[in-house]
Protein backbone atom coordinates (compact mmCIF):
# COMPACT_ATOMS: atom_id res chain seq x y z
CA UNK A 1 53.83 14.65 -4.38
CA UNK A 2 52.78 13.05 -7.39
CA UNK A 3 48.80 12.68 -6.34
CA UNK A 4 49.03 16.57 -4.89
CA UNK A 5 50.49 17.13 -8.91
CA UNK A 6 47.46 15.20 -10.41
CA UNK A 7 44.71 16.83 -8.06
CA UNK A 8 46.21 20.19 -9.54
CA UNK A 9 46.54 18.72 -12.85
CA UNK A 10 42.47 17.72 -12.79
CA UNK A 11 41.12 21.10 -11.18
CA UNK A 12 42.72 23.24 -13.39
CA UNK A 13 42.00 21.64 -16.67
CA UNK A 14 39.74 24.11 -19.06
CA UNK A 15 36.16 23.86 -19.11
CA UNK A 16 35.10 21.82 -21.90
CA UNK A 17 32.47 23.09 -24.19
CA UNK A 18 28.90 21.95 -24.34
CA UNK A 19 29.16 18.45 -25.82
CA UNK A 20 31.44 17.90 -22.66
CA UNK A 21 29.46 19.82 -20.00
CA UNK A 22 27.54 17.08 -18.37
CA UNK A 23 30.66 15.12 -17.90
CA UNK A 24 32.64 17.56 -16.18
CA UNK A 25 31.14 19.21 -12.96
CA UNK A 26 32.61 21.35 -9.81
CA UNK A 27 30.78 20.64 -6.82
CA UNK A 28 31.32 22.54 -3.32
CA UNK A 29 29.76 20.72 0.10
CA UNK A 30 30.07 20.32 3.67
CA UNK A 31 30.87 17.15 5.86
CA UNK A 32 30.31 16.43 9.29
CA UNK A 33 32.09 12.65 10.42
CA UNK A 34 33.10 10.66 13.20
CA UNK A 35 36.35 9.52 13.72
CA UNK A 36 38.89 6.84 16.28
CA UNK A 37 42.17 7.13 16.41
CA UNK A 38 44.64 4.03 17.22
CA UNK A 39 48.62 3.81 17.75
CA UNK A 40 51.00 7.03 18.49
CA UNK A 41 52.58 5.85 21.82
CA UNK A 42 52.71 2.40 23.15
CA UNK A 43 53.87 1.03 26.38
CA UNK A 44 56.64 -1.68 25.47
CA UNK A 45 57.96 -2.67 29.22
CA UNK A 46 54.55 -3.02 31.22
CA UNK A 47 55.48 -0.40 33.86
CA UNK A 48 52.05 -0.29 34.69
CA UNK A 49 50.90 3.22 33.37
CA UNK A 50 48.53 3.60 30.58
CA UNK A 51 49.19 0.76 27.72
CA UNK A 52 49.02 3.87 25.48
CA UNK A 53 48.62 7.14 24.29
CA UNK A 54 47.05 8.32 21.22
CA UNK A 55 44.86 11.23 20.14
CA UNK A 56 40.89 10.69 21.21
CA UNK A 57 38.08 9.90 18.67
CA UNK A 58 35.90 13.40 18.17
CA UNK A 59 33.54 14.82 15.31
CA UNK A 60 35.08 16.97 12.49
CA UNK A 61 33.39 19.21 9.95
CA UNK A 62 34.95 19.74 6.77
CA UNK A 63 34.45 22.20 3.57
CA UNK A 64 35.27 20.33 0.28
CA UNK A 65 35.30 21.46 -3.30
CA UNK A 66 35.72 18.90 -6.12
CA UNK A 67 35.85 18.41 -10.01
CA UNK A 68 34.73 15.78 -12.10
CA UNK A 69 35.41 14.63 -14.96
CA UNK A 70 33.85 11.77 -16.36
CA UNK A 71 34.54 8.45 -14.24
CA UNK A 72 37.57 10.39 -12.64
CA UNK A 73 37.51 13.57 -10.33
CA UNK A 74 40.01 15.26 -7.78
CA UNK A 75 39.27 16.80 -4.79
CA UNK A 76 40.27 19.44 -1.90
CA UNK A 77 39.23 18.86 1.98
CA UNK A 78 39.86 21.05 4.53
CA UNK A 79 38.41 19.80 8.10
CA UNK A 80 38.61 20.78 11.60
CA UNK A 81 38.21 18.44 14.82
CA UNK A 82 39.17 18.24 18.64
CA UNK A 83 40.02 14.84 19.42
CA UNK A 84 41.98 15.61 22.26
CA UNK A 85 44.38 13.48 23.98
CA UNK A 86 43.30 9.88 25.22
CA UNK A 87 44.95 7.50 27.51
CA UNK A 88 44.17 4.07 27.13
CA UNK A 89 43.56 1.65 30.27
CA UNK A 90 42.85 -2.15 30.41
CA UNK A 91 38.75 -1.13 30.88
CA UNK A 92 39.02 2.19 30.58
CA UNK A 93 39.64 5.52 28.10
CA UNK A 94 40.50 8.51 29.61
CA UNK A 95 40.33 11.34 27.26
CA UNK A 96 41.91 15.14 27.79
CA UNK A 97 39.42 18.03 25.48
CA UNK A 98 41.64 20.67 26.84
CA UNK A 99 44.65 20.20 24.20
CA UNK A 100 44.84 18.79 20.46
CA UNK A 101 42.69 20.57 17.94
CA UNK A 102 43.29 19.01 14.59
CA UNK A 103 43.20 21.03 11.38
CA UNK A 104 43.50 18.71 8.10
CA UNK A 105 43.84 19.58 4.12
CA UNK A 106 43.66 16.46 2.34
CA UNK A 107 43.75 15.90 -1.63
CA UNK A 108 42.28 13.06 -3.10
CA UNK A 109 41.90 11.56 -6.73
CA UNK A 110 38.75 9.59 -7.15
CA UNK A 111 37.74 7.09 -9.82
CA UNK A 112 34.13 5.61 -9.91
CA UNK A 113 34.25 1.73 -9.51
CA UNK A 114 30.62 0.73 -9.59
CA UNK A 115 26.79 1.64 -8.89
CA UNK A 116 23.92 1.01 -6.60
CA UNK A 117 20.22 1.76 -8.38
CA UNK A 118 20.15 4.19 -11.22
CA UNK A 119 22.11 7.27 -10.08
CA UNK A 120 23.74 5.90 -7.03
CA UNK A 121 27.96 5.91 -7.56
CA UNK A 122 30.45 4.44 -5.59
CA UNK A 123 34.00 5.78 -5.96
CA UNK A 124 37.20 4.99 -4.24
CA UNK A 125 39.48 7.96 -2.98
CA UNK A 126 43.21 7.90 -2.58
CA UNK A 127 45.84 11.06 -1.80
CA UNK A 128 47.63 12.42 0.90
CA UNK A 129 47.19 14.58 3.86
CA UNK A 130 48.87 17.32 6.17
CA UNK A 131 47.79 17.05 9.42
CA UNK A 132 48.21 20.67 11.53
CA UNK A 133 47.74 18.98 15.19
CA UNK A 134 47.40 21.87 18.00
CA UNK A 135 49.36 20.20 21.04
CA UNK A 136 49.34 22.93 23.72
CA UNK A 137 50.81 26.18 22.39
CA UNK A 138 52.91 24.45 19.95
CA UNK A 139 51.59 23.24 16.46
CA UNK A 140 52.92 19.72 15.16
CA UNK A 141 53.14 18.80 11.39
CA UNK A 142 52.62 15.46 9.72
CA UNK A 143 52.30 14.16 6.29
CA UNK A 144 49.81 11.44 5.73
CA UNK A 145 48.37 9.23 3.39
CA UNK A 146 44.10 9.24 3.15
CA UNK A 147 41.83 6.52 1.13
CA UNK A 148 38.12 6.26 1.27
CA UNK A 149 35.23 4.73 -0.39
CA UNK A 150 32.11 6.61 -0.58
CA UNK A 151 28.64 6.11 -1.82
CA UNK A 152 27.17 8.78 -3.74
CA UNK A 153 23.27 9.98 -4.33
CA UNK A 154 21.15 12.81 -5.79
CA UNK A 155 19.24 14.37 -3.41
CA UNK A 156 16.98 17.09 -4.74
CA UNK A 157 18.07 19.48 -8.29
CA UNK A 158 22.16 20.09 -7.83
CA UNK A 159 22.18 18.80 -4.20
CA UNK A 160 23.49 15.62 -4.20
CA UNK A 161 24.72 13.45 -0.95
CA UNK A 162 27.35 11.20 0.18
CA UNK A 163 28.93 8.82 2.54
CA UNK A 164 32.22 8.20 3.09
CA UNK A 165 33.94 5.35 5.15
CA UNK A 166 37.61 6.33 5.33
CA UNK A 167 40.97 5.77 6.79
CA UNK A 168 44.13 7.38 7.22
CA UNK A 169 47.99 6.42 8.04
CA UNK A 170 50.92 8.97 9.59
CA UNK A 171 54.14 8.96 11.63
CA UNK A 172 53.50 9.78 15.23
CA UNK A 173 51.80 13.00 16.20
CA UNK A 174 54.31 12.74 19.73
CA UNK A 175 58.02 13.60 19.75
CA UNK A 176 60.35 11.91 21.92
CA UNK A 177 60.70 14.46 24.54
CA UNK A 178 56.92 14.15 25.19
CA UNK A 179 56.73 10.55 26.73
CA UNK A 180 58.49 8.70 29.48
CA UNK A 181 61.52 6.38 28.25
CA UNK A 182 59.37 3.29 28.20
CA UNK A 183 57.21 4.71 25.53
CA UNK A 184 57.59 3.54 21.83
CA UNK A 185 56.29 6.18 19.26
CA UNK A 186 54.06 4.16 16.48
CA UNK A 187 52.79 5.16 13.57
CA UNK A 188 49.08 7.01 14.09
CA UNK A 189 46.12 5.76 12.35
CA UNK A 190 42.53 6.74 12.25
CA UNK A 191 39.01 4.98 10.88
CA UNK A 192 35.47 7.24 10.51
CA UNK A 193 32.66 7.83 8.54
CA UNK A 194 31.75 11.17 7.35
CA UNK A 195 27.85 12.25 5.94
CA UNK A 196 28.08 14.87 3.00
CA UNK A 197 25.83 17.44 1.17
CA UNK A 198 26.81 18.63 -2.17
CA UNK A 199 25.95 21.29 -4.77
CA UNK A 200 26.91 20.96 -7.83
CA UNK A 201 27.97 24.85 -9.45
């Protein structure tokens, strides 16, 4: 709660006047990323079904609108994805499409820790996440935790770009009524990279 208190605490600071302009900017953008996803359910007696059960990797596209300020900025993500549901085998991946639309607001504080070239930034990103996972008719909600660290560019005028590696940590997105007995429920974590276009307002 305290990050989700500093993200509100950052965006709704006044506008500073001129002297301070360049050093605080609100930027709006799109993403488009790749993601896997590891843990969730885990075979623990070797019955001989899948080893495990965990939701599949898919693309996501995301709206985000941030503020900076100085080395420091804050930022709101809301992204969409299907990764389905995937069994794992000993060779093989079998992933279900038909179930398991993800919808994701994330906010995230961001300080810059170094450069590449002139302009280039490279910030690290830390805050937490609801995750609003579409599992058949019924909608499932988990609190996470999200960190990234992303490379930033100017592109052309306001447009700027950026890359993002990122990761992010919650409780299981199963209950306990949805797997057989020999099933252990783990914690659910994903790794990606998402590709981002700016414009600064």
């Amino acid at each position: 709660m305290r990050a989700v208190a500093v993200v509100a605490i950052l965006l709704a600071l006044p506008t500073p006047g001129a002297a301070g302009a360049a050093l605080a900017q609100w930027r709006i953008g799109l993403e488009a990323g790749v993601s896997r996803y590891r843990g969730s359910a885990r075979d623990t007696s070797g019955s001989g079904g899948p080893p495990g059960f965990h939701p599949g990797g898919a693309p996501a596209i995301g709206l985000r609108v941030e503020r900076g300020i100085g080395a420091f900025g804050a930022a709101l993500r809301l992204s969409f994805a299907k990764p389905g549901l995937s069994a794992d085998g000993d060779d093989l991946t079998v992933t279900d499409k038909s179930s398991g639309e993800l919808f994701e607001l994330a906010t995230l504080v961001a300080v810059r820790v170094g450069g590449i070239g002139p302009s280039g930034a490279v910030r690290a990103e830390l805050g937490p996440a609801l995750h609003l996972w579409k599992f058949g008719d019924e909608f499932r909600t988990r609190i996470g935790v999200l960190g990234a660290l992303a490379y930033e560019w100017p592109v052309a005028g306001r447009f700027s770009g950026a890359i993002r590696l990122e990761g992010a940590l919650s409780r299981s997105w199963f209950e306990e009524s949805d797997l057989p007995p020999q099933y252990e429920r783990r914690v659910t974590w994903r790794y990606g990279v998402t590709l981002g276009l700016r414009y600064r307002l």
